[in-house]
PDB file of N, CA and C in Angstrom:
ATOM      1  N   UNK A   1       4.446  -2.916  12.534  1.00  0.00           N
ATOM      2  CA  UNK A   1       4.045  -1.533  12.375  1.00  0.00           C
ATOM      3  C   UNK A   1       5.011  -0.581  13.066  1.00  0.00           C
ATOM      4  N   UNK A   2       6.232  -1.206  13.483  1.00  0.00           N
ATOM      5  CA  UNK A   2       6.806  -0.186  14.536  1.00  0.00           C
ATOM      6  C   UNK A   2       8.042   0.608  13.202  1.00  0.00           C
ATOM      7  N   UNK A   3       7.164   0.836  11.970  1.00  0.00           N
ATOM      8  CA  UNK A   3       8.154   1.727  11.191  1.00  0.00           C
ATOM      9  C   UNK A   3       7.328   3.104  11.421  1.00  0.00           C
ATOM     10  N   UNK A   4       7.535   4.031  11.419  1.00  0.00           N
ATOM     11  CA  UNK A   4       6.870   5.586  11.985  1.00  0.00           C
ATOM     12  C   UNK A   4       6.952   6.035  10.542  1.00  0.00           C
ATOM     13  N   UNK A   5       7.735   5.545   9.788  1.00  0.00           N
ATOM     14  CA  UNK A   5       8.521   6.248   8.021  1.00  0.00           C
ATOM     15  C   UNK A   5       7.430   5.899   7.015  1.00  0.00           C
ATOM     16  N   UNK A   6       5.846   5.060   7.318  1.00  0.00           N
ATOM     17  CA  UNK A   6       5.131   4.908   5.956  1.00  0.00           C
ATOM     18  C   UNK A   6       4.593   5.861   6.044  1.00  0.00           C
ATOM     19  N   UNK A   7       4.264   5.690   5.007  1.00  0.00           N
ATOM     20  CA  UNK A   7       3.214   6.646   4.420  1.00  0.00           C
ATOM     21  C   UNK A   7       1.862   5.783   4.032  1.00  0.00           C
ATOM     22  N   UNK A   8       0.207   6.376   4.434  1.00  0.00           N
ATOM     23  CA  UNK A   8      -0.732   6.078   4.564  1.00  0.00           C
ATOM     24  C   UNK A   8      -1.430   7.116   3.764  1.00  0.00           C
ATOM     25  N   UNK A   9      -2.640   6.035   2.547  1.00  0.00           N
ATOM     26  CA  UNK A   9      -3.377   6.776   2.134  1.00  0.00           C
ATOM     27  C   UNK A   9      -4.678   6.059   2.108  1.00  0.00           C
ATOM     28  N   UNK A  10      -6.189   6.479   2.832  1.00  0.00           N
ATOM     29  CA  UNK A  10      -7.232   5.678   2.287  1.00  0.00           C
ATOM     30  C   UNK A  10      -8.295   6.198   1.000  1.00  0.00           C
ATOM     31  N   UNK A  11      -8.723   5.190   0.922  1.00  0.00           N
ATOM     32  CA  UNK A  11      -9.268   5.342  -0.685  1.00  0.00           C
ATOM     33  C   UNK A  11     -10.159   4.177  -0.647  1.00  0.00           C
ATOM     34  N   UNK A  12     -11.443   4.930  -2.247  1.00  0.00           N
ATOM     35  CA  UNK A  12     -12.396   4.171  -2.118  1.00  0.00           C
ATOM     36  C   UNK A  12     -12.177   3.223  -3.562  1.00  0.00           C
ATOM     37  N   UNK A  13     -12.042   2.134  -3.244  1.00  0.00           N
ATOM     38  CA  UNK A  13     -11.999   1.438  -4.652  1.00  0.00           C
ATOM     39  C   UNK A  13     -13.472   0.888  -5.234  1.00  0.00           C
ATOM     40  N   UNK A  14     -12.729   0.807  -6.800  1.00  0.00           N
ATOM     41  CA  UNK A  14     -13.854  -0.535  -7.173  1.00  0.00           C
ATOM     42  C   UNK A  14     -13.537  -1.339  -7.716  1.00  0.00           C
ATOM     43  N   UNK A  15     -14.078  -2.831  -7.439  1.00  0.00           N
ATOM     44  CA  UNK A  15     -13.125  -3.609  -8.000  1.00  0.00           C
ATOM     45  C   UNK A  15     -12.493  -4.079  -9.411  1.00  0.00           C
ATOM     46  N   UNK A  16     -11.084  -4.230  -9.480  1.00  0.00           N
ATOM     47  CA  UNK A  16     -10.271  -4.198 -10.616  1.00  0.00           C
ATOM     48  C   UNK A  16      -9.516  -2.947 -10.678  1.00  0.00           C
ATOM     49  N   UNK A  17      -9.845  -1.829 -10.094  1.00  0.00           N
ATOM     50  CA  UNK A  17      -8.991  -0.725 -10.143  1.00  0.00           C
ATOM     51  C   UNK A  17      -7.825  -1.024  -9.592  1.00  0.00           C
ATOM     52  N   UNK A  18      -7.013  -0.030 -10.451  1.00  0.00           N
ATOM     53  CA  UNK A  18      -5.339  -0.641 -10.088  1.00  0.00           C
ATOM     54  C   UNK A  18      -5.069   0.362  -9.775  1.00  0.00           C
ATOM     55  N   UNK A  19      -4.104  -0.240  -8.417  1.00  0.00           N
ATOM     56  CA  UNK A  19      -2.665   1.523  -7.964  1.00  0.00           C
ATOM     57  C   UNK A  19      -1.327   1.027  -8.790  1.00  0.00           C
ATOM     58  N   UNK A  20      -1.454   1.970  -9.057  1.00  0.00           N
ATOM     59  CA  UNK A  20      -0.039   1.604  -9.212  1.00  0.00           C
ATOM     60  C   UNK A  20       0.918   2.579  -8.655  1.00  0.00           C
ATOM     61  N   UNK A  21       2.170   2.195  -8.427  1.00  0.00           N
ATOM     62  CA  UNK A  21       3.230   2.194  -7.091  1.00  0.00           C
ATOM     63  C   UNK A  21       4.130   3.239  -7.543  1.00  0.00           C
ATOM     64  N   UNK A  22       4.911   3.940  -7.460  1.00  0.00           N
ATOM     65  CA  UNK A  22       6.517   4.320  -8.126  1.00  0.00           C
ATOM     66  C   UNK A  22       7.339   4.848  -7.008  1.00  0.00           C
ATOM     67  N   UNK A  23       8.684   4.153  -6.889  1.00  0.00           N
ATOM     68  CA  UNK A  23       9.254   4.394  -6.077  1.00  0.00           C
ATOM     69  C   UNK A  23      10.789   4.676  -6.550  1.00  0.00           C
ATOM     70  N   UNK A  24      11.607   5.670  -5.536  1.00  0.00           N
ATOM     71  CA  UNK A  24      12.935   5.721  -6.270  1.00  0.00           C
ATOM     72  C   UNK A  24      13.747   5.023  -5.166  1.00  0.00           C
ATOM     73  N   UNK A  25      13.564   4.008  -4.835  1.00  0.00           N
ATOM     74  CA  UNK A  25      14.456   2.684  -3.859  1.00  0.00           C
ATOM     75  C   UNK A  25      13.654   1.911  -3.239  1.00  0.00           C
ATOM     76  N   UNK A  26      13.681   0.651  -2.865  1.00  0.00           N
ATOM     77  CA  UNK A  26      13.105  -0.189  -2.262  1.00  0.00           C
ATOM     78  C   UNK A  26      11.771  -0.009  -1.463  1.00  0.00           C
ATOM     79  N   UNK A  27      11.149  -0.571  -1.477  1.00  0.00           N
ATOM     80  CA  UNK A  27       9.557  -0.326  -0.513  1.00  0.00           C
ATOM     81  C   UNK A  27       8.763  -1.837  -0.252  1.00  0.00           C
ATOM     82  N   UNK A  28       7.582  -2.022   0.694  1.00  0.00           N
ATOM     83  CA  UNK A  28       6.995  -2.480   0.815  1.00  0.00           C
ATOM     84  C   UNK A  28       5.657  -1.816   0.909  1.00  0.00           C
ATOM     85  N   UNK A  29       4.677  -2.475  -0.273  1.00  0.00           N
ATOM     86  CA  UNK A  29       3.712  -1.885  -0.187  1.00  0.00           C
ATOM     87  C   UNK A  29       2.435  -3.236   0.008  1.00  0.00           C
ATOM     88  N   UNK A  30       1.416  -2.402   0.877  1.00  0.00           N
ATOM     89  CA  UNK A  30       0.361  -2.951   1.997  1.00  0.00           C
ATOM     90  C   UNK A  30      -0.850  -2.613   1.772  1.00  0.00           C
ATOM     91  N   UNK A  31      -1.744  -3.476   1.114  1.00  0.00           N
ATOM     92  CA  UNK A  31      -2.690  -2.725   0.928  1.00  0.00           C
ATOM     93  C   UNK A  31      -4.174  -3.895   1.664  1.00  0.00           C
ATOM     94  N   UNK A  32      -4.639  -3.032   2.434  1.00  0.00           N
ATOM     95  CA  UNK A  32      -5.735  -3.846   3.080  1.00  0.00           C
ATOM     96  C   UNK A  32      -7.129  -3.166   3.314  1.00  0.00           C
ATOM     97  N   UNK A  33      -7.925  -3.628   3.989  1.00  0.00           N
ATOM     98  CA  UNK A  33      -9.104  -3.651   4.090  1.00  0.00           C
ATOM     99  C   UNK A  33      -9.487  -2.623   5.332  1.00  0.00           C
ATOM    100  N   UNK A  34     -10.657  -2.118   5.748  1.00  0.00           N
ATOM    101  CA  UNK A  34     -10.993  -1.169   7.516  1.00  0.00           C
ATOM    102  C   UNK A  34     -10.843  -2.544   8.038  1.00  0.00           C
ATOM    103  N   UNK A  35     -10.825  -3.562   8.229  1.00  0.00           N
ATOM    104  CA  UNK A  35     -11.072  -4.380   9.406  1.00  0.00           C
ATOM    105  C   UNK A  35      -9.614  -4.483   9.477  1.00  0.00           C
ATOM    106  N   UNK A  36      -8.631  -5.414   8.636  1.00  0.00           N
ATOM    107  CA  UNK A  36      -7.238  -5.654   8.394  1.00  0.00           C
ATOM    108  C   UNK A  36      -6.578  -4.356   8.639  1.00  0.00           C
ATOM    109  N   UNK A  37      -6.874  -3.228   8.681  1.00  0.00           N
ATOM    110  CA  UNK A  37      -6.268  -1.673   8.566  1.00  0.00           C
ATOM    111  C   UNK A  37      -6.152  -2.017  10.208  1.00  0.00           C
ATOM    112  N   UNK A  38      -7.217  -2.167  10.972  1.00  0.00           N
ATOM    113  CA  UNK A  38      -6.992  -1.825  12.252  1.00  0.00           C
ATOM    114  C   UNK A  38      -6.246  -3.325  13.209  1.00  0.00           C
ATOM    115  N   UNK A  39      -6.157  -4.389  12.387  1.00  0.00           N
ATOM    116  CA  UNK A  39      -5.931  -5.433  12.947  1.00  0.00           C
ATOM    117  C   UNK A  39      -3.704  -4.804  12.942  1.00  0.00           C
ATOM    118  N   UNK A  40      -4.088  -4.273  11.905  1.00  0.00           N
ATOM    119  CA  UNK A  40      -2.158  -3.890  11.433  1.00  0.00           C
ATOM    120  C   UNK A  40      -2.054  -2.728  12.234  1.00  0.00           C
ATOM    121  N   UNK A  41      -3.329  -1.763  12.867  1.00  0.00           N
ATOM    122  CA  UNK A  41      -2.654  -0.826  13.839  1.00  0.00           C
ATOM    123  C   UNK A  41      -2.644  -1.174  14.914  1.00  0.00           C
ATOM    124  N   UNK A  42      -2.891  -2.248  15.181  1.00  0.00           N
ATOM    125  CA  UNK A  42      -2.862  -3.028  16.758  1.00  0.00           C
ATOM    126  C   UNK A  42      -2.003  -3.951  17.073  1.00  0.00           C
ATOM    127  N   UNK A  43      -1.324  -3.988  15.741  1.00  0.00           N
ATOM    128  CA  UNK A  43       0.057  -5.149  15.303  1.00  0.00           C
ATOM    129  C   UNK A  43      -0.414  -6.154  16.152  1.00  0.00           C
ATOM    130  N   UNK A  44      -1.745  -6.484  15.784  1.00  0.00           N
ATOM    131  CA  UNK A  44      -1.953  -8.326  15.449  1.00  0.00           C
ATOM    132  C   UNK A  44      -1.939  -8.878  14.050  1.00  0.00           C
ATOM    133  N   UNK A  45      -2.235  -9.994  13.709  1.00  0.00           N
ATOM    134  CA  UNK A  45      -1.611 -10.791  12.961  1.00  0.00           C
ATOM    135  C   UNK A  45      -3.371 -10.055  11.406  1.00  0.00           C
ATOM    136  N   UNK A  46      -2.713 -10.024  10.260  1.00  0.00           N
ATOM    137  CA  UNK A  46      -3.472  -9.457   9.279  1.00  0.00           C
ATOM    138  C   UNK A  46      -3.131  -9.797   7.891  1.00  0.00           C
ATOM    139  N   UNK A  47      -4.240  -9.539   7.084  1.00  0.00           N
ATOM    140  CA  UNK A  47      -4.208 -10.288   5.742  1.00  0.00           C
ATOM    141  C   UNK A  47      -4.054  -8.672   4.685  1.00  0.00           C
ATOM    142  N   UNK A  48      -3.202  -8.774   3.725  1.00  0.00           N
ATOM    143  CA  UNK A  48      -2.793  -7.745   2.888  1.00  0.00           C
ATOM    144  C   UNK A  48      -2.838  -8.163   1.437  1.00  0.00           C
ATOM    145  N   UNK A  49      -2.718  -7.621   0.531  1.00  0.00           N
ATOM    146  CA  UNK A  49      -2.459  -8.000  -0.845  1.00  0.00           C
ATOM    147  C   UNK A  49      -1.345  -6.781  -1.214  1.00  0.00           C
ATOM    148  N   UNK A  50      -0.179  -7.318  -1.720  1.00  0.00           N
ATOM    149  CA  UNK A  50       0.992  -6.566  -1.981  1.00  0.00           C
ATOM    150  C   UNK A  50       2.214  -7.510  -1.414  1.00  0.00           C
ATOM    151  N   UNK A  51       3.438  -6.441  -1.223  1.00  0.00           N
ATOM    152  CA  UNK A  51       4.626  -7.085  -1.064  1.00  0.00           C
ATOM    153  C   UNK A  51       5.682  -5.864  -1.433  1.00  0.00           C
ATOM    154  N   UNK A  52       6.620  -6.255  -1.601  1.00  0.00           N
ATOM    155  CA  UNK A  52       7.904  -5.846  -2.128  1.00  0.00           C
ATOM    156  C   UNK A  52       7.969  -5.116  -3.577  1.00  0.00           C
ATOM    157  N   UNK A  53       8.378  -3.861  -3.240  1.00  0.00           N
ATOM    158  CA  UNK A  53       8.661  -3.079  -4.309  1.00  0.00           C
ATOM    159  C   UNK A  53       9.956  -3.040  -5.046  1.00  0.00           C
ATOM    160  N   UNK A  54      10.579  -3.718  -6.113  1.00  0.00           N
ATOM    161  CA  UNK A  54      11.638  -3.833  -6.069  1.00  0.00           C
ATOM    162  C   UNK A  54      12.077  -3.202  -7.476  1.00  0.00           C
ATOM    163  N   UNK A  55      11.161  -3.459  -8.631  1.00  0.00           N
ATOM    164  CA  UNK A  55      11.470  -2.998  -9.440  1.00  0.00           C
ATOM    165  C   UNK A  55      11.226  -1.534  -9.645  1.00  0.00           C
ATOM    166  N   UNK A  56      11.163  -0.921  -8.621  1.00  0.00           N
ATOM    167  CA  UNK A  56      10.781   0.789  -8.565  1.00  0.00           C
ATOM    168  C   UNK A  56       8.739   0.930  -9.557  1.00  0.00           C
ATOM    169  N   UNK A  57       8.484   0.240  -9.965  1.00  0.00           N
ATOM    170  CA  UNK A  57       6.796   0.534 -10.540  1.00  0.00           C
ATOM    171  C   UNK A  57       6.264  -1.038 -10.070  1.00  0.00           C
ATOM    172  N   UNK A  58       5.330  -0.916  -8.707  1.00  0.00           N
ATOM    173  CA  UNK A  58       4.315  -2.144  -8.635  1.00  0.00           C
ATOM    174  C   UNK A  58       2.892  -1.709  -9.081  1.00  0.00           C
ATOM    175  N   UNK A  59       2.103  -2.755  -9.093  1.00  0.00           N
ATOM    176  CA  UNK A  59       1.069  -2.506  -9.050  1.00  0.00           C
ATOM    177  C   UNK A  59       0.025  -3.231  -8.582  1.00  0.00           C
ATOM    178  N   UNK A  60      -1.194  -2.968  -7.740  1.00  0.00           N
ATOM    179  CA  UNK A  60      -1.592  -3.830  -7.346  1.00  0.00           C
ATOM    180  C   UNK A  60      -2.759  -3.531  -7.981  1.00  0.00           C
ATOM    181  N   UNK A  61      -3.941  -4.860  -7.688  1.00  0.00           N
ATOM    182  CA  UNK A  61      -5.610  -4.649  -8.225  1.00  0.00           C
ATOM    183  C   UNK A  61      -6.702  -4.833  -7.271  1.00  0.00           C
ATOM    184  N   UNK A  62      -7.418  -4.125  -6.657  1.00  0.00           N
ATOM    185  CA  UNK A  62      -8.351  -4.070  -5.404  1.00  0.00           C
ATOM    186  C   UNK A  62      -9.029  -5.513  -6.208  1.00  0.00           C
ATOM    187  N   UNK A  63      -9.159  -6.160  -4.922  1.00  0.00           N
ATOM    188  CA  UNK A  63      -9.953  -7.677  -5.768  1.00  0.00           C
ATOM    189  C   UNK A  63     -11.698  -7.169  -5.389  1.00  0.00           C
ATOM    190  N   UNK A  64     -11.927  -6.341  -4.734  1.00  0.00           N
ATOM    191  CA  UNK A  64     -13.238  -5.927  -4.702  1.00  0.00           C
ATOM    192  C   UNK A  64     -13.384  -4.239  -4.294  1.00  0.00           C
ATOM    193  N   UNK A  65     -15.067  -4.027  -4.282  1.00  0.00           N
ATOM    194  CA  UNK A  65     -15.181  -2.438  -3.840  1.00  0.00           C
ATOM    195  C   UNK A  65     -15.369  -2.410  -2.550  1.00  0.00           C
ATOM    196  N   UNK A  66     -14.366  -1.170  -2.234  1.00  0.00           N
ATOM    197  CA  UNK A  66     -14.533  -0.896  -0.988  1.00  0.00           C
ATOM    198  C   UNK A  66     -14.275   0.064  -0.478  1.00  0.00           C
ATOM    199  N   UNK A  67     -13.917   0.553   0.779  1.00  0.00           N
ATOM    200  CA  UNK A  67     -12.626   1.258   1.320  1.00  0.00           C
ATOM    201  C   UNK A  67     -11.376   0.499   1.718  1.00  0.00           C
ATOM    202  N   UNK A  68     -10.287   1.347   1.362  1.00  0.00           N
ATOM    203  CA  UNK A  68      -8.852   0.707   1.502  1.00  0.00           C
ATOM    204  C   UNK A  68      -8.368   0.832   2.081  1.00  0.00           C
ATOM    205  N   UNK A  69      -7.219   0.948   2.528  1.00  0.00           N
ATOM    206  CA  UNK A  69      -5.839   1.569   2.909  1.00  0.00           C
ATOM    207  C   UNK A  69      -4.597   0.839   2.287  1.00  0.00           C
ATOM    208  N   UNK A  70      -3.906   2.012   1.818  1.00  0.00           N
ATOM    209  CA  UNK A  70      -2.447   1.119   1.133  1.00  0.00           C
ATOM    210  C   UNK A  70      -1.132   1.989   2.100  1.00  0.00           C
ATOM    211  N   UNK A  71      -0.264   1.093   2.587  1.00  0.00           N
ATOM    212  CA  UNK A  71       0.679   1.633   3.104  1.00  0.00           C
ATOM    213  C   UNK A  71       1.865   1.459   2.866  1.00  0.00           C
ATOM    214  N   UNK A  72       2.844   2.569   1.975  1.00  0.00           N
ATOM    215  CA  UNK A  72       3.860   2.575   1.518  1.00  0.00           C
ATOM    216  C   UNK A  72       5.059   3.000   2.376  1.00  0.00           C
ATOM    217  N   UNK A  73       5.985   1.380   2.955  1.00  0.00           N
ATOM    218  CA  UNK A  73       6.791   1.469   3.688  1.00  0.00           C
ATOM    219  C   UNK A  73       8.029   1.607   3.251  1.00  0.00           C
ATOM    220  N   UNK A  74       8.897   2.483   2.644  1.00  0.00           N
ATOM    221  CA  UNK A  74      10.150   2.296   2.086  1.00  0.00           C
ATOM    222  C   UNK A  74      11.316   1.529   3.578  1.00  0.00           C
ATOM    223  N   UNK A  75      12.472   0.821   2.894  1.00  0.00           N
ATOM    224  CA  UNK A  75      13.567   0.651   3.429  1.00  0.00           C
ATOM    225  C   UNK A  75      14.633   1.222   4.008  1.00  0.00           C
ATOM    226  N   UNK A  76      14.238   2.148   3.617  1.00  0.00           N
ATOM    227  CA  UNK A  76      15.134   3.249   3.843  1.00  0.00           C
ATOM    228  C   UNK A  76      14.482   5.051   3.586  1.00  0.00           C
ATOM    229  N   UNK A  77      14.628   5.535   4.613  1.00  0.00           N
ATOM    230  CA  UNK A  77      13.776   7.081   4.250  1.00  0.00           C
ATOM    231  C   UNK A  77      14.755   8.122   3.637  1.00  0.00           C
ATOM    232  N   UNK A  78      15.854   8.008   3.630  1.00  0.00           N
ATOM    233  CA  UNK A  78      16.822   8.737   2.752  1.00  0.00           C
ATOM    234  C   UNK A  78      16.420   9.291   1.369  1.00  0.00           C
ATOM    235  N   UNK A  79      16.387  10.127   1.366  1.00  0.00           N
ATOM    236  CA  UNK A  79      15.922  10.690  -0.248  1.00  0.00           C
ATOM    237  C   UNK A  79      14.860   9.532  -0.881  1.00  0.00           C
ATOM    238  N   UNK A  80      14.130   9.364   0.105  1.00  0.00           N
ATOM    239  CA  UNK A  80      12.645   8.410  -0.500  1.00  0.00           C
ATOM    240  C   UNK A  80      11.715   9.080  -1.314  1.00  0.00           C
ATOM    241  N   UNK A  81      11.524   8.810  -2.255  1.00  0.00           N
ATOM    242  CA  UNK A  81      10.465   9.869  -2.924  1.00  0.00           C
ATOM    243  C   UNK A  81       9.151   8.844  -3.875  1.00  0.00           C
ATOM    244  N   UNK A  82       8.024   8.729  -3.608  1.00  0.00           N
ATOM    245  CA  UNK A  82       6.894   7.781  -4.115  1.00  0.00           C
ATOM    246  C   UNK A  82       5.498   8.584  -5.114  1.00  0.00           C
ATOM    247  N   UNK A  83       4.982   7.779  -5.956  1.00  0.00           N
ATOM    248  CA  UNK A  83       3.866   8.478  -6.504  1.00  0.00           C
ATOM    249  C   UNK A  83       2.657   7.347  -6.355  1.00  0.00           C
ATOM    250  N   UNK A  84       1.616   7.429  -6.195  1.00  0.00           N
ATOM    251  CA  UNK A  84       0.168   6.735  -6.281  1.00  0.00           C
ATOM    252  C   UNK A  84      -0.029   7.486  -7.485  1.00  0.00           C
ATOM    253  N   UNK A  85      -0.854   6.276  -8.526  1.00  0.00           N
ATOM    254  CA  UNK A  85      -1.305   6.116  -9.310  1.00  0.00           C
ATOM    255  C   UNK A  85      -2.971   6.013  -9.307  1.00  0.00           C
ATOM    256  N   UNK A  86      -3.952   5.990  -9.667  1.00  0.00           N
ATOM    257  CA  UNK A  86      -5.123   5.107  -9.212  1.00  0.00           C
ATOM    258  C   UNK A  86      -5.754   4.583 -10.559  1.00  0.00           C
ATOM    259  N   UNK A  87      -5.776   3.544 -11.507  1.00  0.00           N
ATOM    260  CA  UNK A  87      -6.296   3.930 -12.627  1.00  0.00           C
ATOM    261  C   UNK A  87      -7.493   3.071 -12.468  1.00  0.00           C
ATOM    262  N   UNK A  88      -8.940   3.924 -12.518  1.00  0.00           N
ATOM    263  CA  UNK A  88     -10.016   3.090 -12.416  1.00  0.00           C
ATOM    264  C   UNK A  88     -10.700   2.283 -13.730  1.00  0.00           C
ATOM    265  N   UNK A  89     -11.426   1.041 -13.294  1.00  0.00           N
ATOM    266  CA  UNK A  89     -11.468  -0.254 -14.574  1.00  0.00           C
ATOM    267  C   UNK A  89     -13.118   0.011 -14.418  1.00  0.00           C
TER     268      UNK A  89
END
């Protein structure tokens, strides 16, 4: 967690709803749970669904309803520019 450069958004899902990602360079995107949210602000060890943004459009699918948090870490903050999607199922 010691990047200061994500960007944090929470949100209420339901499950099967998809984010989808867009990025104009590399990212890692994080998307977890209130319990896992605070286990990652205490940088102990935590469970996420996501990864690596590479092809500039990811997308992920909340596997259930809840509250979220997704955190979009680019590689670089240089002319970083991102969009959230949310499309609900």
């Amino acid at each position: 967690m010691g990047n200061l450069n994500l960007n944090h958004y929470q949100m209420r899902l339901n499950m099967w709803d998809d984010i989808v990602i867009k990025v104009n360079s590399p990212a890692k995107a994080i998307l977890m749970d209130d319990e896992n949210y605070i286990r990652y602000k205490k940088e102990q060890p935590f469970k996420y669904y996501g990864g690596s943004i590479t092809d500039y459009t990811y997308r992920i699918q909340a596997p259930n309803t809840g509250s979220w948090h997704l955190i979009v870490e680019p590689e670089s903050t240089i002319g970083f520019k991102h969009n959230i999607q949310i499309i609900r199922n």
